[in-house]
N, C-alpha and C. Protein backbone atom coordinates (compact mmCIF):
# COMPACT_ATOMS: atom_id res chain seq x y z
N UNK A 1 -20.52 23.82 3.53
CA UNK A 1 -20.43 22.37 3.63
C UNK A 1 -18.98 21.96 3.38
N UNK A 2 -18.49 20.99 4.05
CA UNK A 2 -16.86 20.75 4.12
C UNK A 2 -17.31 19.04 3.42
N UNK A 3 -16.24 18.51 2.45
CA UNK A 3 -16.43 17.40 2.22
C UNK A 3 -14.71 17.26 2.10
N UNK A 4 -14.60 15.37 2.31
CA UNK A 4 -13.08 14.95 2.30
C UNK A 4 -12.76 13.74 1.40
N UNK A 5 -11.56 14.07 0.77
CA UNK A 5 -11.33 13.01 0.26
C UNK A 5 -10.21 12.41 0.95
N UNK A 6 -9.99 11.42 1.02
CA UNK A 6 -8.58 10.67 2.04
C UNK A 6 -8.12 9.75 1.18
N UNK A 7 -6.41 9.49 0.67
CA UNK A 7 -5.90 8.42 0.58
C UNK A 7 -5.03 7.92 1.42
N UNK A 8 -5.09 6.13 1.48
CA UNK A 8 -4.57 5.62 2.39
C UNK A 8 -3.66 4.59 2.13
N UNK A 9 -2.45 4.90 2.58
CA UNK A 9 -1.53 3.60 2.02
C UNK A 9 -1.09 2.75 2.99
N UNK A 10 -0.98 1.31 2.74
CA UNK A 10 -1.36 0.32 3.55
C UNK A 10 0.59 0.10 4.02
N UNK A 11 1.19 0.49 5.03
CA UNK A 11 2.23 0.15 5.23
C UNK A 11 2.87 -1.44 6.23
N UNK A 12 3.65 -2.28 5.27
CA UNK A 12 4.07 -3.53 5.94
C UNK A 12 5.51 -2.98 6.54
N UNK A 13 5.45 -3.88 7.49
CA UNK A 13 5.98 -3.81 8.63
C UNK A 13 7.73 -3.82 7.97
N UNK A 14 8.53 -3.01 8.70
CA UNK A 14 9.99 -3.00 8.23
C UNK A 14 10.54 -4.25 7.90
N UNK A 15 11.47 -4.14 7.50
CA UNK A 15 12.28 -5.64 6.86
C UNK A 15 13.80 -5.64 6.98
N UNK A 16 14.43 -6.42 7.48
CA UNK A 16 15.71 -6.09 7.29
C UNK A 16 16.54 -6.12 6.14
N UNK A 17 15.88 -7.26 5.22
CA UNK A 17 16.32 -7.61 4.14
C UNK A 17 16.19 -6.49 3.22
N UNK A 18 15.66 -5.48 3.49
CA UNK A 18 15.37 -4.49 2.55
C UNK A 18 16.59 -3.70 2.39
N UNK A 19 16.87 -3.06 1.11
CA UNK A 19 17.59 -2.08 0.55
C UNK A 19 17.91 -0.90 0.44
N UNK A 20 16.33 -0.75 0.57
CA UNK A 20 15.87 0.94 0.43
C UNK A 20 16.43 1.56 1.79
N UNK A 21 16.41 2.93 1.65
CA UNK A 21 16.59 3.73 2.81
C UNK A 21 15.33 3.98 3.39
N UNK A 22 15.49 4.02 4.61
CA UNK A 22 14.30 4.55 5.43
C UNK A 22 13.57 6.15 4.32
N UNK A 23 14.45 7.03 3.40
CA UNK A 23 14.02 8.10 3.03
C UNK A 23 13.36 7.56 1.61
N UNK A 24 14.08 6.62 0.73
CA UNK A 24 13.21 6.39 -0.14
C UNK A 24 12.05 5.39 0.01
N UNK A 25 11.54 4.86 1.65
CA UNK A 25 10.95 4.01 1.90
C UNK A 25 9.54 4.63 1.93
N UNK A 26 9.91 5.93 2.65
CA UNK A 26 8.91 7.39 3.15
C UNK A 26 8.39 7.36 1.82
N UNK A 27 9.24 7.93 0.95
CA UNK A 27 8.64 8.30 -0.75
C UNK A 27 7.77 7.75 -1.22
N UNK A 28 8.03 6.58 -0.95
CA UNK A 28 7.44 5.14 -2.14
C UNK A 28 5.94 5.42 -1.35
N UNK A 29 6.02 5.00 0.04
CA UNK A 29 4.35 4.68 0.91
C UNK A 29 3.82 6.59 0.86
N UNK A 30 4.33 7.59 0.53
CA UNK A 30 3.94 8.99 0.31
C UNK A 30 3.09 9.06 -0.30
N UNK A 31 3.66 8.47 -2.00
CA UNK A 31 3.63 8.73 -3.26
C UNK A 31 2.63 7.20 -3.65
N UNK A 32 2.36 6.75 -2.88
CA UNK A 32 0.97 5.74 -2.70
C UNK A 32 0.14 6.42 -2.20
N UNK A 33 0.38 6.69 -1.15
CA UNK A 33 -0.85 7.54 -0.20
C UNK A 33 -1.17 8.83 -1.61
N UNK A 34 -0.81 9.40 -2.17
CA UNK A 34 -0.87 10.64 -3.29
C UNK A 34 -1.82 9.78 -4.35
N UNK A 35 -1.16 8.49 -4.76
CA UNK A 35 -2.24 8.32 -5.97
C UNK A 35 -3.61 7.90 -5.36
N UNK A 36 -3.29 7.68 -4.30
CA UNK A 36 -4.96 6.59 -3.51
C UNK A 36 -5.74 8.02 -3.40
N UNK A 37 -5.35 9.14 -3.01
CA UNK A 37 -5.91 9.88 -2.70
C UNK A 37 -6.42 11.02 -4.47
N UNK A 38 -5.66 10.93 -5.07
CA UNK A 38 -6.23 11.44 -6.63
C UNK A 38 -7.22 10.63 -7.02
N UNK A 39 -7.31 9.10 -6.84
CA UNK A 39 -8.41 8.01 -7.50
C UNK A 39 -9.36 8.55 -6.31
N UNK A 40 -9.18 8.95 -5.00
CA UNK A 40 -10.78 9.41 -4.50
C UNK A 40 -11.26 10.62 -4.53
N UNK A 41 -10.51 11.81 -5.21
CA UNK A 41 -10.97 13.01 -5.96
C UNK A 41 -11.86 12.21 -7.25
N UNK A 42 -11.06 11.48 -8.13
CA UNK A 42 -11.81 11.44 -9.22
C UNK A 42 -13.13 10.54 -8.94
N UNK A 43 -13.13 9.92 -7.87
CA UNK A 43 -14.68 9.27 -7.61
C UNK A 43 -15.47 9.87 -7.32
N UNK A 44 -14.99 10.88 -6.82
CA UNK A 44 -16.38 11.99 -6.14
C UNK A 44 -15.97 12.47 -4.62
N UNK A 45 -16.75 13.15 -4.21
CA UNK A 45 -16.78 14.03 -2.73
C UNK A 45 -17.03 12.50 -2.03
N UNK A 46 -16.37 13.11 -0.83
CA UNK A 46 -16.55 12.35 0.52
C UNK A 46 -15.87 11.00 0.25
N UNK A 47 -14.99 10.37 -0.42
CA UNK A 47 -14.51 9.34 -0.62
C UNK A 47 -13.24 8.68 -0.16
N UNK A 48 -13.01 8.02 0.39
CA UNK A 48 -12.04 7.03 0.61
C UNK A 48 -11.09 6.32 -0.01
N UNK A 49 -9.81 6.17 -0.43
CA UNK A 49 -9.30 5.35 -1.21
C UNK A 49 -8.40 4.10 -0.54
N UNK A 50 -7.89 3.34 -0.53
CA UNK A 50 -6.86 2.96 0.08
C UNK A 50 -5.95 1.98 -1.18
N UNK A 51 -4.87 1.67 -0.55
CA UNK A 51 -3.69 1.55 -1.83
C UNK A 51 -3.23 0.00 -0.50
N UNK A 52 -4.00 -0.97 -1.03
CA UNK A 52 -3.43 -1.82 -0.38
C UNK A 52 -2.25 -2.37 -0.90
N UNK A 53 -1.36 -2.32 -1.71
CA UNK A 53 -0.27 -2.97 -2.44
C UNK A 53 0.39 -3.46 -1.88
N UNK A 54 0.79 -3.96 -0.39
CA UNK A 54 1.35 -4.18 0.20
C UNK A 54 2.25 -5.56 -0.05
N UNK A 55 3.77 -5.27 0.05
CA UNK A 55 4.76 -5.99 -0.70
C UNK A 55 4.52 -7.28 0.73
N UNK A 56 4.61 -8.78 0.40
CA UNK A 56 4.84 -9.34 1.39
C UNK A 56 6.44 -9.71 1.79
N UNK A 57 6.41 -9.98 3.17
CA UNK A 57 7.97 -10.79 3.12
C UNK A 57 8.16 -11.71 3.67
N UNK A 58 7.21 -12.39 4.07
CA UNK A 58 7.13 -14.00 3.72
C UNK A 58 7.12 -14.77 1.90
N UNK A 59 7.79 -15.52 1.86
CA UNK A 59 7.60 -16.10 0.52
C UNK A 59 5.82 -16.64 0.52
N UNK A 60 5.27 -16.83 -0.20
CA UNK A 60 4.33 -17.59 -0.52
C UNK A 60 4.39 -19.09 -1.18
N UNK A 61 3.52 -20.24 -0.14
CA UNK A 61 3.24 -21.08 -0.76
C UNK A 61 3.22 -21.53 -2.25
N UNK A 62 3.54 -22.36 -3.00
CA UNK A 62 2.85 -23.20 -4.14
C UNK A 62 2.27 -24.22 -4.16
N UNK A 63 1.50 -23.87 -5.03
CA UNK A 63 0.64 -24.77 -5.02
C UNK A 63 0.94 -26.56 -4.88
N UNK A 64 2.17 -26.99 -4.99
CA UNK A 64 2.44 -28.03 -4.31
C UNK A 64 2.73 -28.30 -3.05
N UNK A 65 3.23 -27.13 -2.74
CA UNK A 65 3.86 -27.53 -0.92
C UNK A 65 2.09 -27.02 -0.26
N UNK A 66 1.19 -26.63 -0.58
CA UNK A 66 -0.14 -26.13 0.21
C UNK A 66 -0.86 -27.57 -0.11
N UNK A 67 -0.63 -28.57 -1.72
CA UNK A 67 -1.29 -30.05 -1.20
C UNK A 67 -0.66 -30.86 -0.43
N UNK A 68 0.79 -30.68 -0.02
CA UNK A 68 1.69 -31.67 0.52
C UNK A 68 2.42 -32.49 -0.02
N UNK A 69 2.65 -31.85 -1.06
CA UNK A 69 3.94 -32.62 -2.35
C UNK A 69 4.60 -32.09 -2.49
């Protein structure tokens, strides 16, 4: 019997504003995909994880400019 565990890391779309190198960019979404995938060993066989953390790069609303003040 073959069983799988998979982690999955949720990658946002490039940025220019960003800093990082394309090599420590690899690392960071790697080394997500690595822990998503240890939390679905420790849940059990056949499991799924995913690592949505995904940084935004749009600013977000507050709660004043979303009532219109």
């Amino acid at each position: 019997k073959i069983t799988a565990s998979i982690g999955i890391a949720v990658i946002p779309a490039p940025s220019v504003a960003r800093s990082a190198t394309i090599d420590e960019e690899t690392a960071r979404h790697l080394a997500r995909a690595d822990r998503a995938l240890y939390r679905a060993k420790r849940a059990g066989r056949n499991r799924v994880v995913c690592d949505l953390d995904v940084v935004e790069t749009e600013p977000e609303l507050s709660e004043r400019q979303v009532q219109g003040g």
